[in-house]
Protein backbone atom coordinates (compact mmCIF):
# COMPACT_ATOMS: atom_id res chain seq x y z
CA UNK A 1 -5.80 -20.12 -9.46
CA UNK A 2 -6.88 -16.85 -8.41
CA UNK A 3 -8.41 -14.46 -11.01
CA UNK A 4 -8.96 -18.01 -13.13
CA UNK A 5 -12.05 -16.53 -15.35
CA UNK A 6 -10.05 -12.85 -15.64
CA UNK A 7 -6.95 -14.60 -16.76
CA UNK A 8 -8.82 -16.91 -19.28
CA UNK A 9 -10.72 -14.38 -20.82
CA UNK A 10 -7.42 -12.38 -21.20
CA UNK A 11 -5.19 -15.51 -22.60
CA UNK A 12 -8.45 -15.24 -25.43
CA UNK A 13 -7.73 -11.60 -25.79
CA UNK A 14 -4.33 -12.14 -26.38
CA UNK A 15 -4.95 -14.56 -29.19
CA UNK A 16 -7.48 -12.32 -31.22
CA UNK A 17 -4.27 -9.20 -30.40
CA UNK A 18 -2.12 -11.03 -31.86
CA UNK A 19 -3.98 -11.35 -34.70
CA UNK A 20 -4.98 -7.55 -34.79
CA UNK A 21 -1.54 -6.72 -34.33
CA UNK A 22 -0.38 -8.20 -37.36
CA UNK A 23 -3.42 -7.39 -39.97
CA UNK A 24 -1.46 -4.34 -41.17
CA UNK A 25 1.64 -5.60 -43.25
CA UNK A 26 3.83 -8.38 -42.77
CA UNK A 27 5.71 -7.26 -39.72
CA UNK A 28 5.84 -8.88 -36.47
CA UNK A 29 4.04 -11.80 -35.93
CA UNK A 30 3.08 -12.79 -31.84
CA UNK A 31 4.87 -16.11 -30.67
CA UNK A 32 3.97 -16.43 -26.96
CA UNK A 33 2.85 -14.48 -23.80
CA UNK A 34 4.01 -15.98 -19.92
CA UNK A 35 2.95 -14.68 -16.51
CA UNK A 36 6.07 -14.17 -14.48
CA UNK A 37 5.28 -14.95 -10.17
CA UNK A 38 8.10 -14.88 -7.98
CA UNK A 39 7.79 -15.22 -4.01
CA UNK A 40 9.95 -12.03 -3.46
CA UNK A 41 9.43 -8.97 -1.61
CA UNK A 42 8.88 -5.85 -3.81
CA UNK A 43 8.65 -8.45 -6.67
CA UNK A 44 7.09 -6.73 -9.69
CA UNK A 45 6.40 -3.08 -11.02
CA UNK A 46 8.95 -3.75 -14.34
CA UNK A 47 9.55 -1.47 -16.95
CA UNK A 48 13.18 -1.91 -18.15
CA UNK A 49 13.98 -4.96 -19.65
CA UNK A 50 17.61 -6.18 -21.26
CA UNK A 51 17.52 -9.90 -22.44
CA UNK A 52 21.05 -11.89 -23.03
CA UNK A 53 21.94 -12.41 -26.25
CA UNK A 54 20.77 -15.58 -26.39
CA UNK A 55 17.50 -14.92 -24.82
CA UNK A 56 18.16 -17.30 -21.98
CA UNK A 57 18.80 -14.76 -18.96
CA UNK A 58 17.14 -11.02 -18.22
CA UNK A 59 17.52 -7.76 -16.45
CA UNK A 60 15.08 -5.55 -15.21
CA UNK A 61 14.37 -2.86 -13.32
CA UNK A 62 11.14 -1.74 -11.09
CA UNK A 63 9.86 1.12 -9.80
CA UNK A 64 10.49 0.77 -6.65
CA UNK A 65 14.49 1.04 -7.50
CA UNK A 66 15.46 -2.34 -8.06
CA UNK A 67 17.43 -4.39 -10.22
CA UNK A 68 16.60 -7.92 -10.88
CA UNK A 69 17.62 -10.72 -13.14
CA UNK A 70 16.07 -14.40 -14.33
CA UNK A 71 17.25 -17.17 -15.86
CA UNK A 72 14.65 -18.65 -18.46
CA UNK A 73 13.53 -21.98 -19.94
CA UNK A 74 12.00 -22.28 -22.92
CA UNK A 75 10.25 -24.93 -25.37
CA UNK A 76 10.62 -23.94 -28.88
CA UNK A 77 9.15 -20.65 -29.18
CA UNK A 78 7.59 -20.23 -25.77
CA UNK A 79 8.27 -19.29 -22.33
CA UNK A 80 8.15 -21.63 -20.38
CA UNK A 81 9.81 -21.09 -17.13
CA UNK A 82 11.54 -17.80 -15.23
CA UNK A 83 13.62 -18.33 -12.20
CA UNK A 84 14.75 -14.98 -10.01
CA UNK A 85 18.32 -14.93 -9.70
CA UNK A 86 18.75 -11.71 -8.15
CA UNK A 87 17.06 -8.82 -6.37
CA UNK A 88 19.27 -5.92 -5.71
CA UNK A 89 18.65 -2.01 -4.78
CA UNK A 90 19.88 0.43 -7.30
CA UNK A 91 21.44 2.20 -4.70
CA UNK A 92 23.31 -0.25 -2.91
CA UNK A 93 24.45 -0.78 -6.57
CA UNK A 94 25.67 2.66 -6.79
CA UNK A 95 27.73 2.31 -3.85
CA UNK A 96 25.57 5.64 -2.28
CA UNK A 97 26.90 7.40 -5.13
CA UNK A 98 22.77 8.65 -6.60
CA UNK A 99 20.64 10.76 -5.53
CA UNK A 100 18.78 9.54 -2.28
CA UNK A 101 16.04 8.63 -4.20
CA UNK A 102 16.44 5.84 -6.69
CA UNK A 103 12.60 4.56 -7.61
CA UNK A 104 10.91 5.76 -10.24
CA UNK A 105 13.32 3.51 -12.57
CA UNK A 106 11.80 3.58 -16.02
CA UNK A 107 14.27 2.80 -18.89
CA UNK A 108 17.43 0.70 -18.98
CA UNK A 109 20.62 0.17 -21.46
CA UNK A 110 23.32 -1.87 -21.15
CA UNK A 111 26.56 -1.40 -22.59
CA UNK A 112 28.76 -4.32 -23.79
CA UNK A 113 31.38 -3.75 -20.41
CA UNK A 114 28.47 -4.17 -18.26
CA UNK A 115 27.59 -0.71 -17.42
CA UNK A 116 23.95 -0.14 -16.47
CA UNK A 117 22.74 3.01 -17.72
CA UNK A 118 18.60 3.97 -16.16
CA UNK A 119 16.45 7.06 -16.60
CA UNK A 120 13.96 8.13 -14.27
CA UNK A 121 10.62 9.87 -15.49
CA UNK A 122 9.85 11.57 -12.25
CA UNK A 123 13.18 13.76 -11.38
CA UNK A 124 14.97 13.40 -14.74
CA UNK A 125 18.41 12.04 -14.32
CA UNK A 126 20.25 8.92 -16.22
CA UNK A 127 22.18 7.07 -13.86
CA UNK A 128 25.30 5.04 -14.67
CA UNK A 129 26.39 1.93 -13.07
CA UNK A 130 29.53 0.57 -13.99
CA UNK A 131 30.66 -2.97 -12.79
CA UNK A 132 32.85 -0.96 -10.31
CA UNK A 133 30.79 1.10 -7.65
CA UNK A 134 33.14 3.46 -6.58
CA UNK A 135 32.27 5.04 -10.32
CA UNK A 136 29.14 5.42 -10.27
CA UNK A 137 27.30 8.34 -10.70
CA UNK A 138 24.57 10.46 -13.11
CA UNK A 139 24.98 12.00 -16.74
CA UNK A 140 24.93 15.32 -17.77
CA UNK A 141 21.55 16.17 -18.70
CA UNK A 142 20.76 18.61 -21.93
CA UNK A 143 18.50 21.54 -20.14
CA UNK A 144 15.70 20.29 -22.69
CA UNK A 145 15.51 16.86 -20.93
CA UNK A 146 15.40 18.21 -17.42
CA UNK A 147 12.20 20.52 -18.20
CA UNK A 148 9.66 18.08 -19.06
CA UNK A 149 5.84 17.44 -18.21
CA UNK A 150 5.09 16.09 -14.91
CA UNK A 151 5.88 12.43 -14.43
CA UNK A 152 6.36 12.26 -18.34
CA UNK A 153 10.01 12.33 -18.39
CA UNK A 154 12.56 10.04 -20.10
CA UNK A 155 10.70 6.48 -19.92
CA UNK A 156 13.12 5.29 -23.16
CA UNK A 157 16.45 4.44 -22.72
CA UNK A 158 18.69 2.28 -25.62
CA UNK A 159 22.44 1.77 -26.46
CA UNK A 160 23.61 1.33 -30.25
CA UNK A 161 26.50 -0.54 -31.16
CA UNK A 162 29.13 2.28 -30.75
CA UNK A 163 27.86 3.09 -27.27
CA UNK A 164 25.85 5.84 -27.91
CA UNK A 165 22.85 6.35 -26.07
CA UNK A 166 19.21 7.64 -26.98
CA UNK A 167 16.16 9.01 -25.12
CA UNK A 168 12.86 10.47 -25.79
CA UNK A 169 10.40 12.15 -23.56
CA UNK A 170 6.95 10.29 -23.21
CA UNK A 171 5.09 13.40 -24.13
CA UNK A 172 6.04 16.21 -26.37
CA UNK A 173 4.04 18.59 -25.20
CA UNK A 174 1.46 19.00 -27.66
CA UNK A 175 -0.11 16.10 -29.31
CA UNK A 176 0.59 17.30 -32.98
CA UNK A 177 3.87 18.11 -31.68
CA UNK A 178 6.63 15.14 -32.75
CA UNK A 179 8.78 13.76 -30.32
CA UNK A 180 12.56 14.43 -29.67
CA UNK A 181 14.89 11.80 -30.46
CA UNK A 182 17.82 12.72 -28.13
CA UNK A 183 21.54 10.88 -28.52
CA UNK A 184 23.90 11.40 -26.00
CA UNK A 185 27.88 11.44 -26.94
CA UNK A 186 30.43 12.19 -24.07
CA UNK A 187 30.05 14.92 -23.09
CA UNK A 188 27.46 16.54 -25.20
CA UNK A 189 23.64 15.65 -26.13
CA UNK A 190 22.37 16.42 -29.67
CA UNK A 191 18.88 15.96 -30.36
CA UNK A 192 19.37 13.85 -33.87
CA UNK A 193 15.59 13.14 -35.17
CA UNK A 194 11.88 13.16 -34.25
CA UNK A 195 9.46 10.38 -34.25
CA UNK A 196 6.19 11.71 -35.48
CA UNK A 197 3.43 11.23 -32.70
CA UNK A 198 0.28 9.23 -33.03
CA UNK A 199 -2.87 10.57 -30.26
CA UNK A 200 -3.38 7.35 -29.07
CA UNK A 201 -0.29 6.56 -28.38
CA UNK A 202 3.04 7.46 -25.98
CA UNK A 203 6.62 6.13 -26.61
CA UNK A 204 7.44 3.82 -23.03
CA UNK A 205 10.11 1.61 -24.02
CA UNK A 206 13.41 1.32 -26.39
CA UNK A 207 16.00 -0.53 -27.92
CA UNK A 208 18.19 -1.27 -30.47
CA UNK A 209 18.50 -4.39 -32.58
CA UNK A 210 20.92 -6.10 -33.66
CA UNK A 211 20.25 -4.72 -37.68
CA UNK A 212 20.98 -1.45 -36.28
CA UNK A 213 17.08 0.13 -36.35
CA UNK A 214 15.89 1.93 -33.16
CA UNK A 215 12.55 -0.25 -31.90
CA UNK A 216 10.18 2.33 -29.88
CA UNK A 217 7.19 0.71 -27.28
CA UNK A 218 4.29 3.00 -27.48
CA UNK A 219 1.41 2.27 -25.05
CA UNK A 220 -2.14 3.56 -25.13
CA UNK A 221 -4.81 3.23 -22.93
CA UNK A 222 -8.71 4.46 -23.03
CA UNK A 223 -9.85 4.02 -19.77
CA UNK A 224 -10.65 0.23 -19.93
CA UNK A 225 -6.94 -1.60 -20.56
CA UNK A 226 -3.93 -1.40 -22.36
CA UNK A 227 -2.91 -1.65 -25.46
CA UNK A 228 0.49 -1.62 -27.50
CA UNK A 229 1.93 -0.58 -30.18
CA UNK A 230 5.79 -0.98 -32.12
CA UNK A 231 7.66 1.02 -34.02
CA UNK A 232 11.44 1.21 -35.65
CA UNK A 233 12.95 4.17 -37.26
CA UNK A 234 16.57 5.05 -38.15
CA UNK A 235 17.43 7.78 -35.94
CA UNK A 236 20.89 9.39 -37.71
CA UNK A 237 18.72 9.76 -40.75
CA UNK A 238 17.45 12.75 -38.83
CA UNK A 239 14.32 14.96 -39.75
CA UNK A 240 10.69 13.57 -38.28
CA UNK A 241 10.55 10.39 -39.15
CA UNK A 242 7.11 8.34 -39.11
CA UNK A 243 9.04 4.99 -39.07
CA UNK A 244 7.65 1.44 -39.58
CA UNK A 245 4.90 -0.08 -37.59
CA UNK A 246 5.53 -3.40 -37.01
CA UNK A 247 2.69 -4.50 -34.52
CA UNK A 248 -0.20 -2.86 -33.08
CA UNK A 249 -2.54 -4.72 -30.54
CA UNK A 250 -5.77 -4.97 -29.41
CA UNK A 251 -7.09 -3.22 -26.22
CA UNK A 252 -6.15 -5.82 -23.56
CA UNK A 253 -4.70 -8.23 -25.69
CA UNK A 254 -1.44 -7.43 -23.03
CA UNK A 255 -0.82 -6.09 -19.96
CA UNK A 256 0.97 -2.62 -19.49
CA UNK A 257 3.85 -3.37 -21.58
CA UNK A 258 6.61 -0.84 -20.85
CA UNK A 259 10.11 -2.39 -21.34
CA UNK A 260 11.30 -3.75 -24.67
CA UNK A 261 14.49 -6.09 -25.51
CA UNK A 262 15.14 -6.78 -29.22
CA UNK A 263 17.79 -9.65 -29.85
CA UNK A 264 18.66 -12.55 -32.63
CA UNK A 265 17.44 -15.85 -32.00
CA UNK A 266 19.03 -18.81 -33.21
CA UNK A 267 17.19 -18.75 -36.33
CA UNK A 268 18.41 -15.51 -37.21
CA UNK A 269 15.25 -14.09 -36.91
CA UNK A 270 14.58 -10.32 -34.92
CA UNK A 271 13.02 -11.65 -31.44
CA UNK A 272 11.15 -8.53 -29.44
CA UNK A 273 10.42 -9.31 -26.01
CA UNK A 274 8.44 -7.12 -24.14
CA UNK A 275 7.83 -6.48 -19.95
CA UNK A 276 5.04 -5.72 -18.18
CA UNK A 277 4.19 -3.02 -15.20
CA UNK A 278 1.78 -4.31 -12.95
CA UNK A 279 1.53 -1.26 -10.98
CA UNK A 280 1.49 -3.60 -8.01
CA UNK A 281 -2.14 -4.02 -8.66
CA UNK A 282 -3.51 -7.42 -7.89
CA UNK A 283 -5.64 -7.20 -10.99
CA UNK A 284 -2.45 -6.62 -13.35
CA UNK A 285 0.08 -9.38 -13.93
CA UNK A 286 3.51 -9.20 -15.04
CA UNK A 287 3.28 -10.60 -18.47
CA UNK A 288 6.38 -11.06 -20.37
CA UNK A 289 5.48 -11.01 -24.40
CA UNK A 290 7.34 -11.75 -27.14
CA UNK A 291 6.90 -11.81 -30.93
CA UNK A 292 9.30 -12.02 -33.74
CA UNK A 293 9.93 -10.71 -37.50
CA UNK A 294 10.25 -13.99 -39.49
CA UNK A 295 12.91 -13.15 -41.96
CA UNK A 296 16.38 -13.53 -40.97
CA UNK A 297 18.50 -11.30 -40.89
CA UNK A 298 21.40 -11.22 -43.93
């Protein structure tokens, strides 16, 4: 197998992370990492992720403007299998109703009807994809989320359970500076809370769960790898909000873990799957990660 040493050495890394990452309080505890290959043209680059509700199927999107989905097998607890199902271009999605240029895909919601919702980082704009084409199009944008720092734009992207959506910037311009929790109700955006920032650390990836708490991806990276770090706050409680750490991993314990799904397994516990961004870098992989928060839900 190519990269056999590299890869070992990593799977060890991830072992000692996932002991790191749960050292600070009884949180989320890691269950299982796989390497996702697929013999596919403009295969990888992910950094939305949507898992069904029973964890057996995904969604994701890649930089490069695509949309794909997976089926899964799994033994127990772990990954064991993931079979592409579907490789399609955003904007022969959209029916050519976007913006001519569609990559740069960075967070993705999906609404109980189906409708794909994606934010781009680059040019800000949140597209919306509804199971018909012909309606496609692009939100309204609050003029605070179309002035942000370069390539540092709206990389977070989740639905709640009334179909409300929320974004955050990945930087906030300052480092002592919290974020902006932005929530999005036709036809007007109200920023609702911020999410105190950490220096070593950038929000990348959101979603909600099914208990009704905002999860938050943060990624940080020194210069020699990756590491990852979760967080859940309750955004219509308002004010800046420091919210609960629930993992925190080890420099290259993962990959660059962008795109978080956060669903109920059949134990009733919280499952948080995560998706990695190769960068289309042959020395990056894209790693799918998930842990879980042992007690069930009530």
């Amino acid at each position: 197998m190519r990269f056999g040493p590299a890869r070992a050495l990593i799977a060890a890394l991830a072992t000692i992370g996932a002991t790191t990452a749960t050292a600070d309080g009884p949180k989320a505890r890691f269950l299982s990492h796989y390497t996702w290959e697929a013999d596919a043209d403009g295969f990888g680059g992910l950094s939305g992720l949507e898992m069904s509700d029973d964890g057996m199927a995904l969604t994701a999107i890649s930089d490069r403007g695509l949309i794909l989905t997976a089926d899964l097998t799994r033994e127990g607890d772990r990954i064991t299998g993931v079979t592409l199902t579907g490789m399609d271009e955003i904007a022969t999605r959209a029916a050519g109703r976007l913006p001519d240029d569609t990559r740069d895909a960075e967070g993705l919601a999906i609404a109980p009807d189906g409708t794909i919702f994606i934010s781009y980082e680059g040019e800000p704009m949140i597209a919306r994809l509804p199971p018909a084409p012909e309606a496609a199009g692009t939100l309204p944008l609050h003029p605070e989320l179309q002035v942000v720092q370069h390539n540092s734009g709206m990389e977070a992207l989740a639905i709640d359970g009334e179909g409300r959506l929320f974004t955050l910037p990945e930087r906030s311009g300052e480092y002592g500076r919290p974020f902006p929790v932005w929530m999005f109700t036709a036809p007007r955006w109200q920023m609702v809370a911020r999410l105190e920032r950490h220096p070593d650390y950038l929000p990348v990836g959101a979603d909600f769960g099914p208990d009704g708490w905002l999860y938050i991806l943060e990624r940080g990276f020194n210069g020699i790898g990756f590491r990852s770090r979760l967080r859940r706050i309750e955004p219509l409680k308002g004010g800046i909000q420091a919210g609960e750490v629930l993992m925190s991993s080890a420099i290259l314990a993962h990959d660059n873990l962008e795109g978080i799904s956060v669903w109920r397994d059949g134990e009733g516990r919280i499952r948080l799957s995560m998706i990695s961004d190769d960068n289309f870098r042959r020395l990056q992989r894209t790693e799918i990660v998930e842990y879980v928060i042992d007690k069930p839900l009530q």
